[in-house]
PDB file of N, CA and C in Angstrom:
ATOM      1  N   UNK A   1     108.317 113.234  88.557  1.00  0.00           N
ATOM      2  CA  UNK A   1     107.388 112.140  88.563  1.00  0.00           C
ATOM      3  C   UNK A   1     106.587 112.046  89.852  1.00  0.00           C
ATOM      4  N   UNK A   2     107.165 112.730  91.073  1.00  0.00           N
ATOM      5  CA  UNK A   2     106.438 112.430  92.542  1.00  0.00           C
ATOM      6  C   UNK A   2     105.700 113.564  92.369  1.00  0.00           C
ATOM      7  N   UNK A   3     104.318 113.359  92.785  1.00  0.00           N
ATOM      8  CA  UNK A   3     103.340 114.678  92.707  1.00  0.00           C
ATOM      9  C   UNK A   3     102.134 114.380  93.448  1.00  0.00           C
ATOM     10  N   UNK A   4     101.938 115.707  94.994  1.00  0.00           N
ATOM     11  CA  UNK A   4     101.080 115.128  95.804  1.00  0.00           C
ATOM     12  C   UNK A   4      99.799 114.941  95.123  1.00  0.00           C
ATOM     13  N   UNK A   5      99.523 115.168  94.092  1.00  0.00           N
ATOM     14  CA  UNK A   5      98.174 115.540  93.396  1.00  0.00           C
ATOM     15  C   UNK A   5      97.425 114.323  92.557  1.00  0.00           C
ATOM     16  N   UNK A   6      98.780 113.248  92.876  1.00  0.00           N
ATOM     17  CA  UNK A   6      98.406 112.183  91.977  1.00  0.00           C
ATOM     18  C   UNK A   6      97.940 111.001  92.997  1.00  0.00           C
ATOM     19  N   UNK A   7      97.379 109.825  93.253  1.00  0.00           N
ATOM     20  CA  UNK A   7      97.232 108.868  94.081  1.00  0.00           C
ATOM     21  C   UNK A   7      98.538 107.746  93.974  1.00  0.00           C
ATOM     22  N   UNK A   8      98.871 107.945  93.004  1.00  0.00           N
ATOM     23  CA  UNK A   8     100.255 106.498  92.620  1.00  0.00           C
ATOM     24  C   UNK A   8     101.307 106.706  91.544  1.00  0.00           C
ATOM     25  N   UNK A   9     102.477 107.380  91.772  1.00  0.00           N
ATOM     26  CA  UNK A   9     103.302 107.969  91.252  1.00  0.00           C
ATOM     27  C   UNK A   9     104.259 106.790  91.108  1.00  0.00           C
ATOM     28  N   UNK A  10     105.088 106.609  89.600  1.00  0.00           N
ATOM     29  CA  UNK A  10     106.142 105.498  89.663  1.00  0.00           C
ATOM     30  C   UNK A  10     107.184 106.394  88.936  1.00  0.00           C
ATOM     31  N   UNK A  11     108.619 105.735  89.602  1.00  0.00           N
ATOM     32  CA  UNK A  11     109.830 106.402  89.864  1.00  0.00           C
ATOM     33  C   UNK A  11     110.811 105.338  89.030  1.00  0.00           C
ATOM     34  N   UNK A  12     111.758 105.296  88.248  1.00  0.00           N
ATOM     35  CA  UNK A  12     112.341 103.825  87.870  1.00  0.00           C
ATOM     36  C   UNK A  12     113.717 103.842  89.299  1.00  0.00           C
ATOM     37  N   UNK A  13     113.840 102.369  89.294  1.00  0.00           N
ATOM     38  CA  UNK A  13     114.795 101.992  90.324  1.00  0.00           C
ATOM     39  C   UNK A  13     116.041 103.201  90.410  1.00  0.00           C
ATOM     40  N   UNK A  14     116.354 103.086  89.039  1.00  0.00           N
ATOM     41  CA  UNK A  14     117.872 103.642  88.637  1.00  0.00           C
ATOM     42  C   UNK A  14     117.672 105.749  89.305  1.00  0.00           C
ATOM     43  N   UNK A  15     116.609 106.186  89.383  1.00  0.00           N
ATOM     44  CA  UNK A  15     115.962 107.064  89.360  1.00  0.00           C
ATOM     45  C   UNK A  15     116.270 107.069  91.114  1.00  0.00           C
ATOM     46  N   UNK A  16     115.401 106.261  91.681  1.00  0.00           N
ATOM     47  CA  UNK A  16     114.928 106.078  93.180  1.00  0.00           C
ATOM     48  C   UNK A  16     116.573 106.016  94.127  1.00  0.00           C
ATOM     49  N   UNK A  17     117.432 105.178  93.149  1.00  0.00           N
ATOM     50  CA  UNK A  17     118.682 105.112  94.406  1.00  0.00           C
ATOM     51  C   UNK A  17     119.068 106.343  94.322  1.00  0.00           C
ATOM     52  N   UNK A  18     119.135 107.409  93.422  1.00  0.00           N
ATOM     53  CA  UNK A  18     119.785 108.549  93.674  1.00  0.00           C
ATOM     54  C   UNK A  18     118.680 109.322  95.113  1.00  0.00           C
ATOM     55  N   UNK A  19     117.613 109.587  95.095  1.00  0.00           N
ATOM     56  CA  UNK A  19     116.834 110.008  95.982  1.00  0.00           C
ATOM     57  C   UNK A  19     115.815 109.504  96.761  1.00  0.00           C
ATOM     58  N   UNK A  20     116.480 108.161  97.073  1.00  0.00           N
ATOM     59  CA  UNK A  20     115.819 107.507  98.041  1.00  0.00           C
ATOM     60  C   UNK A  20     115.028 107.979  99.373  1.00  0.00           C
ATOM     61  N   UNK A  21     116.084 108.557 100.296  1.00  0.00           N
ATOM     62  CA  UNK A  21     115.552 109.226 101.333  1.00  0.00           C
ATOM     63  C   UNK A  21     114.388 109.849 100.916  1.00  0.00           C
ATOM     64  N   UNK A  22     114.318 110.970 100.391  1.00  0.00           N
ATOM     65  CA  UNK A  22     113.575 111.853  99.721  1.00  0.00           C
ATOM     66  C   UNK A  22     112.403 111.351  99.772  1.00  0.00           C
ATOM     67  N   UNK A  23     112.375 110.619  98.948  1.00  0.00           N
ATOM     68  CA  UNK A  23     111.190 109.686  98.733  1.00  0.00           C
ATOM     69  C   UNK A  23     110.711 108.687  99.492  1.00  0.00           C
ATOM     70  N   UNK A  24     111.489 108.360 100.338  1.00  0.00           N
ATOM     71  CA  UNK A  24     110.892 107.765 101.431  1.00  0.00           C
ATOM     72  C   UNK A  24     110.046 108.679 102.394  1.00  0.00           C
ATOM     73  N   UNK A  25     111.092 110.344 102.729  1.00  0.00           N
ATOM     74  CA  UNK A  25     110.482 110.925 103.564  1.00  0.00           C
ATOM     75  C   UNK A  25     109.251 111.483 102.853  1.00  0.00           C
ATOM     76  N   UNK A  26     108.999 111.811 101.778  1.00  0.00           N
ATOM     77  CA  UNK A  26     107.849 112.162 101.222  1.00  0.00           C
ATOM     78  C   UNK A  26     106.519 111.478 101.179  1.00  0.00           C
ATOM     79  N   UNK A  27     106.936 110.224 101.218  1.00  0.00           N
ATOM     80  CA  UNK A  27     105.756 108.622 101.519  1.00  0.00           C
ATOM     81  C   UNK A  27     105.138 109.262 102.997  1.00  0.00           C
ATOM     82  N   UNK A  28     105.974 109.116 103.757  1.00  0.00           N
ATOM     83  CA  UNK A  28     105.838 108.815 105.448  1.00  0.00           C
ATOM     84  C   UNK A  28     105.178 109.989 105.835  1.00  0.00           C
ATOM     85  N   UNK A  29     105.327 111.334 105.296  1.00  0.00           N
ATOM     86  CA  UNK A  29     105.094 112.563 105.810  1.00  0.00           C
ATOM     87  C   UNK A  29     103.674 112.999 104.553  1.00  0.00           C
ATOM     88  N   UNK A  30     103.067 111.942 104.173  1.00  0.00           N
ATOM     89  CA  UNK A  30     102.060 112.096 103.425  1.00  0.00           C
ATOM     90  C   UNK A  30     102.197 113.590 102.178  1.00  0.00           C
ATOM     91  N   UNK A  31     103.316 113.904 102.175  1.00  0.00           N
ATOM     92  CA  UNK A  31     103.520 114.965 100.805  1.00  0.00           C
ATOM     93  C   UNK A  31     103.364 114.145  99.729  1.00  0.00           C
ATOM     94  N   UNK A  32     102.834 113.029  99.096  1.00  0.00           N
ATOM     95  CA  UNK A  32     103.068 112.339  98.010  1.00  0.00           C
ATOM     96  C   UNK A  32     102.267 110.780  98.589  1.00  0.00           C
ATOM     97  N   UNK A  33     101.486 110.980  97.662  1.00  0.00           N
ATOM     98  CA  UNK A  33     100.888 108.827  97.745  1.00  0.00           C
ATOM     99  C   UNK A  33     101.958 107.748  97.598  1.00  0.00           C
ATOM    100  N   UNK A  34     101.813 106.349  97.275  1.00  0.00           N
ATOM    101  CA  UNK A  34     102.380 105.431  97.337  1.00  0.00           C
ATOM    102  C   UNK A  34     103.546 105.767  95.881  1.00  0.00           C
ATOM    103  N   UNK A  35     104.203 105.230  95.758  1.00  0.00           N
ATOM    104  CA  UNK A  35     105.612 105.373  95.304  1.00  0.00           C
ATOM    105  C   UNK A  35     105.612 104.444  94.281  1.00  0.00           C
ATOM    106  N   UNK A  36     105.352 103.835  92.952  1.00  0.00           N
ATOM    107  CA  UNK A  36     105.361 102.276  92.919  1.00  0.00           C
ATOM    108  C   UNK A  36     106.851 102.772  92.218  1.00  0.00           C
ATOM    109  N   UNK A  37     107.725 101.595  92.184  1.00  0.00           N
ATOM    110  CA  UNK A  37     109.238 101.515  91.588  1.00  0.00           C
ATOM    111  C   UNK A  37     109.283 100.540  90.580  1.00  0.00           C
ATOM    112  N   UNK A  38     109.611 101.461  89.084  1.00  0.00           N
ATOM    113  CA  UNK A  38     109.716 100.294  87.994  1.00  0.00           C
ATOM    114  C   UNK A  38     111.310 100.004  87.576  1.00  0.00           C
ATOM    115  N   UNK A  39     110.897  98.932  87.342  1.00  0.00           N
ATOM    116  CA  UNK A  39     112.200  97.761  86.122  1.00  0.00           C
ATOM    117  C   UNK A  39     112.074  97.952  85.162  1.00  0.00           C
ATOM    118  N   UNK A  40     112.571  98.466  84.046  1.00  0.00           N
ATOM    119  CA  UNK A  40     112.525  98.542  82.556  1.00  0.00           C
ATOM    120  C   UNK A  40     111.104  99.251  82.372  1.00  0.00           C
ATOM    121  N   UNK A  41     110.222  99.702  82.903  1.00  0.00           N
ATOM    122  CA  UNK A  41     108.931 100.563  82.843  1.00  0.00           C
ATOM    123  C   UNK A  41     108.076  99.428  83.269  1.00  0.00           C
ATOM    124  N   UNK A  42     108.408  98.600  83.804  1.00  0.00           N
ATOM    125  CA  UNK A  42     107.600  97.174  85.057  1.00  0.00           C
ATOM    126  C   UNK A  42     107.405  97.313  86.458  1.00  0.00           C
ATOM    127  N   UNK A  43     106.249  97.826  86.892  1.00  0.00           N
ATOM    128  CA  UNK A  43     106.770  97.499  88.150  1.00  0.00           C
ATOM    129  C   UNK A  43     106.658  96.567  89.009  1.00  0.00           C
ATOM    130  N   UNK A  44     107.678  96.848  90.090  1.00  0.00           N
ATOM    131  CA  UNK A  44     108.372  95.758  90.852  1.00  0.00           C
ATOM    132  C   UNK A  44     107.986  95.723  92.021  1.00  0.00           C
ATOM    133  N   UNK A  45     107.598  96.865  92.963  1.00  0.00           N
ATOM    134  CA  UNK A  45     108.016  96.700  94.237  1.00  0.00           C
ATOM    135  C   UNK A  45     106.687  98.534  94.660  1.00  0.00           C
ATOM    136  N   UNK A  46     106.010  98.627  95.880  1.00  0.00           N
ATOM    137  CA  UNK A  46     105.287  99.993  95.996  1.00  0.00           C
ATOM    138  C   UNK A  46     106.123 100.636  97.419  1.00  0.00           C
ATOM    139  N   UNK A  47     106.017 101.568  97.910  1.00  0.00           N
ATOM    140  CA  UNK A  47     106.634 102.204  98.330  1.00  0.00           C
ATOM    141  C   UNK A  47     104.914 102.906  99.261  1.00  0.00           C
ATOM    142  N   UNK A  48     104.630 102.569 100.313  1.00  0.00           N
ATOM    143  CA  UNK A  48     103.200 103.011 101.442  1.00  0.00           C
ATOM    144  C   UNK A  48     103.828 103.556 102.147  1.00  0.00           C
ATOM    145  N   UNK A  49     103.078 104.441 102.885  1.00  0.00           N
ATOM    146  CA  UNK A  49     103.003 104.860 104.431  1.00  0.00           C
ATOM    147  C   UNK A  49     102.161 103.651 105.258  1.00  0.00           C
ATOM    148  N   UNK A  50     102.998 103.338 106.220  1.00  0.00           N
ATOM    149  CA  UNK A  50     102.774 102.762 107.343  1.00  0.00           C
ATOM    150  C   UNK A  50     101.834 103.303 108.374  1.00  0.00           C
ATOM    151  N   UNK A  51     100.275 102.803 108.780  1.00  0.00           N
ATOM    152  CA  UNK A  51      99.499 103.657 110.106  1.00  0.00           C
ATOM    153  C   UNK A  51     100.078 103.467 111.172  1.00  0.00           C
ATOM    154  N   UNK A  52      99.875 104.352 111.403  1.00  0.00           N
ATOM    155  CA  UNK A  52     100.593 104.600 112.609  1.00  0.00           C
ATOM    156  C   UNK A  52      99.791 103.961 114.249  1.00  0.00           C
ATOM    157  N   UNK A  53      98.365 103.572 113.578  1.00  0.00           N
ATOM    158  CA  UNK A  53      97.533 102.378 114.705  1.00  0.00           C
ATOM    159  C   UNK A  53      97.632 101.452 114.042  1.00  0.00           C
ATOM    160  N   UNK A  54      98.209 100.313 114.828  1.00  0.00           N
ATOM    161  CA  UNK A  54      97.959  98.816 114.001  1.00  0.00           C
ATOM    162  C   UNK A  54      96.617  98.564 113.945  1.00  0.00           C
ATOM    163  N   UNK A  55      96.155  97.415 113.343  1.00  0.00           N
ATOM    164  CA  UNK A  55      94.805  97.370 113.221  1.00  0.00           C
ATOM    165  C   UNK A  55      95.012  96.396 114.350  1.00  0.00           C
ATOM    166  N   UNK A  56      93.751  96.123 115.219  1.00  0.00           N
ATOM    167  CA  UNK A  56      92.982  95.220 116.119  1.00  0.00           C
ATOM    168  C   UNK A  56      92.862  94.035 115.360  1.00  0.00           C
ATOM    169  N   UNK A  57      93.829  92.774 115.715  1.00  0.00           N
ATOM    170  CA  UNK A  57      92.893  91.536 115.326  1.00  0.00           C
ATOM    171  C   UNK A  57      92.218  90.809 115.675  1.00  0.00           C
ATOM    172  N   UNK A  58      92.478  91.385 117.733  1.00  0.00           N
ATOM    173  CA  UNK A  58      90.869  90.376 118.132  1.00  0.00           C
ATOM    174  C   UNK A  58      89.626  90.834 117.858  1.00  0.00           C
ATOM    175  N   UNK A  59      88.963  89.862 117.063  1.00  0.00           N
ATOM    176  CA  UNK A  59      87.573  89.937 117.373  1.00  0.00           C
ATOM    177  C   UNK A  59      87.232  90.361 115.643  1.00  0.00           C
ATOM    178  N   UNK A  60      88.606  90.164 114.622  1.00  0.00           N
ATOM    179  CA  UNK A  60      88.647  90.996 113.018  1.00  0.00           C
ATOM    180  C   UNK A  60      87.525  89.753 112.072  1.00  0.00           C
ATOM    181  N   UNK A  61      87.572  88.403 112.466  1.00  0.00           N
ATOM    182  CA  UNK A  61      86.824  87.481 111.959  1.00  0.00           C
ATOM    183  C   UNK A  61      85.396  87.384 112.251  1.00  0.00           C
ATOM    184  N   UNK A  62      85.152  87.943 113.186  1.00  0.00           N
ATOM    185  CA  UNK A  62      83.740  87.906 113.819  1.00  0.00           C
ATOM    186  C   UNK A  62      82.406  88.185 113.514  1.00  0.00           C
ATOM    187  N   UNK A  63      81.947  86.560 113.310  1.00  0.00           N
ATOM    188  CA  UNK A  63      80.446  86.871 112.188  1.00  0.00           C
ATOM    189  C   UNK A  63      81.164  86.502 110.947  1.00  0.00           C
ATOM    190  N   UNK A  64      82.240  85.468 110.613  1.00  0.00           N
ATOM    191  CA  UNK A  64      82.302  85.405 108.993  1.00  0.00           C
ATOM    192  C   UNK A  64      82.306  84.240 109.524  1.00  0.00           C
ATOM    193  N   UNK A  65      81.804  83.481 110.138  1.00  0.00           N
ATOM    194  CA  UNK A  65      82.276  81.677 110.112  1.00  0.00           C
ATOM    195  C   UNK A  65      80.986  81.282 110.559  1.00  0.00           C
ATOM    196  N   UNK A  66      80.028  80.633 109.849  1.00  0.00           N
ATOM    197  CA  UNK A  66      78.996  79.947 110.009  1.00  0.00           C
ATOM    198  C   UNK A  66      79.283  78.754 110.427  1.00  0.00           C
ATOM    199  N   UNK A  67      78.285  78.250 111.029  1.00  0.00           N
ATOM    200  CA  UNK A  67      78.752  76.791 111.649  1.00  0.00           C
ATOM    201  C   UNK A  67      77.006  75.959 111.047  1.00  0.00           C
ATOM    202  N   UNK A  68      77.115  74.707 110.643  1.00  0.00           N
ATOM    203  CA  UNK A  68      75.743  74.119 109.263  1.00  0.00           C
ATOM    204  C   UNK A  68      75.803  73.761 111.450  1.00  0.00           C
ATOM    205  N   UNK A  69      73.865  73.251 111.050  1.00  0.00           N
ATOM    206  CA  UNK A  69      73.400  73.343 112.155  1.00  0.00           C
ATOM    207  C   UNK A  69      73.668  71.652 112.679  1.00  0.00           C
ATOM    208  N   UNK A  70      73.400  71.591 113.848  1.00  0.00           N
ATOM    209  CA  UNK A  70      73.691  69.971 114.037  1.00  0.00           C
ATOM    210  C   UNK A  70      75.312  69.620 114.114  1.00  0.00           C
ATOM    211  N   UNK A  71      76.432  70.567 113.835  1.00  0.00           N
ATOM    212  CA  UNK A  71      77.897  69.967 113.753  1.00  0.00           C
ATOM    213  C   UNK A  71      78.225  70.039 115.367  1.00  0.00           C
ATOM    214  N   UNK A  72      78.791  69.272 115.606  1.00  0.00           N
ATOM    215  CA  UNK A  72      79.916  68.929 116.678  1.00  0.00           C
ATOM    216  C   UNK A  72      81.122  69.043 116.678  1.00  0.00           C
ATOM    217  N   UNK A  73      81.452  70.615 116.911  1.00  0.00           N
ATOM    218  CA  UNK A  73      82.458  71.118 117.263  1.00  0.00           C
ATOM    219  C   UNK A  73      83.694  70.389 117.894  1.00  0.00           C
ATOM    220  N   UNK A  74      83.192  69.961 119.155  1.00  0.00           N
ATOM    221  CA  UNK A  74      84.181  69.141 120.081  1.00  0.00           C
ATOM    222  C   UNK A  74      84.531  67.607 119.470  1.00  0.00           C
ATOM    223  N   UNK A  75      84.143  67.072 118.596  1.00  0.00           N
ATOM    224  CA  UNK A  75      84.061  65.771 118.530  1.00  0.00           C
ATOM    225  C   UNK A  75      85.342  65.892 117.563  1.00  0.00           C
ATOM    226  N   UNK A  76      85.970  65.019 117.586  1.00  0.00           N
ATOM    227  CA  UNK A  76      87.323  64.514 116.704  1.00  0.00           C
ATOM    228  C   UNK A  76      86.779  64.159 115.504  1.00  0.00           C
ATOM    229  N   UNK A  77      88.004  64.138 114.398  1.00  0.00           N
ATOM    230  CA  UNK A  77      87.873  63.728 112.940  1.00  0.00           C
ATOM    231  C   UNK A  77      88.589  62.633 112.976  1.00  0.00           C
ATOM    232  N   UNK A  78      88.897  61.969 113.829  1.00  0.00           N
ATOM    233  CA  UNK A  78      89.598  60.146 113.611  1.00  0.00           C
ATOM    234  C   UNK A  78      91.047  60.721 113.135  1.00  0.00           C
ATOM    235  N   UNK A  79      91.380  61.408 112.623  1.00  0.00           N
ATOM    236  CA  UNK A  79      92.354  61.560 111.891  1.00  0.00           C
ATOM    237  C   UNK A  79      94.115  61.807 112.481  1.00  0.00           C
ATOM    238  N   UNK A  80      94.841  60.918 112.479  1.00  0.00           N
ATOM    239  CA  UNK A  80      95.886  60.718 113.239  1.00  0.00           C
ATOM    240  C   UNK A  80      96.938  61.817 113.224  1.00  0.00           C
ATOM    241  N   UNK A  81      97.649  62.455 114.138  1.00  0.00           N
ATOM    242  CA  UNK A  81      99.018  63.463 113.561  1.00  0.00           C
ATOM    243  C   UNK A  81      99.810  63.145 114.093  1.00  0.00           C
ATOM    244  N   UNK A  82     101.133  63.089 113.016  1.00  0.00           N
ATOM    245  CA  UNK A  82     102.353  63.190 113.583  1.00  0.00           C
ATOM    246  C   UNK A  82     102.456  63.479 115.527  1.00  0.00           C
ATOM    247  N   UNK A  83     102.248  64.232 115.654  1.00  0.00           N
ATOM    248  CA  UNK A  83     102.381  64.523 117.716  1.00  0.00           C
ATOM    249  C   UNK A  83     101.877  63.462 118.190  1.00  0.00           C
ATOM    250  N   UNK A  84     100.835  62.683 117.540  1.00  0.00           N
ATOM    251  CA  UNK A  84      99.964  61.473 118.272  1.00  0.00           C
ATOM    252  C   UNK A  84     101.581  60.180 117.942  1.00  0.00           C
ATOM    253  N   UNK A  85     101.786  60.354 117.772  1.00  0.00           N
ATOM    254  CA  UNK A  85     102.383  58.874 117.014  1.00  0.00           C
ATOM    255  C   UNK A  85     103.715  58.631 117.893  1.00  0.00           C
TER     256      UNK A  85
END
């Protein structure tokens, strides 16, 4: 069922505990795409390679948050919290 040739290969659970490793090392070492693992022919759970650069999140929002013109950032919403009290 694992085949580097495919993009998303599924394995059933009962299948996967016998050759787990295997298939883990095959994920990680890019011989084989994502892994998905089925329940009764359902699946449950995928099986990725991890990058090996995390992604950058400063600066990942930047340019998606418009601000309507005229708002006041600094100014309070009246609105009381728990810490105030």
């Amino acid at each position: 069922m694992l085949d580097a040739h495919h993009d998303t290969a599924g394995i059933a659970v009962t299948e996967f505990k016998a050759r787990c490793l295997s298939v883990i090392d095959d994920v990680a070492q890019g011989k084989t795409g994502p892994v998905v693992l089925l329940k009764r022919n359902r699946p449950v759970v995928a099986i990725v390679p991890i990058d090996d650069e995390p992604t950058d999140l400063w600066g990942a929002m930047r340019g998606s948050v418009t601000v309507a013109p005229g708002t006041d950032l600094t100014a309070g919403t009246g609105e009381i919290w728990d810490a105030e009290l």
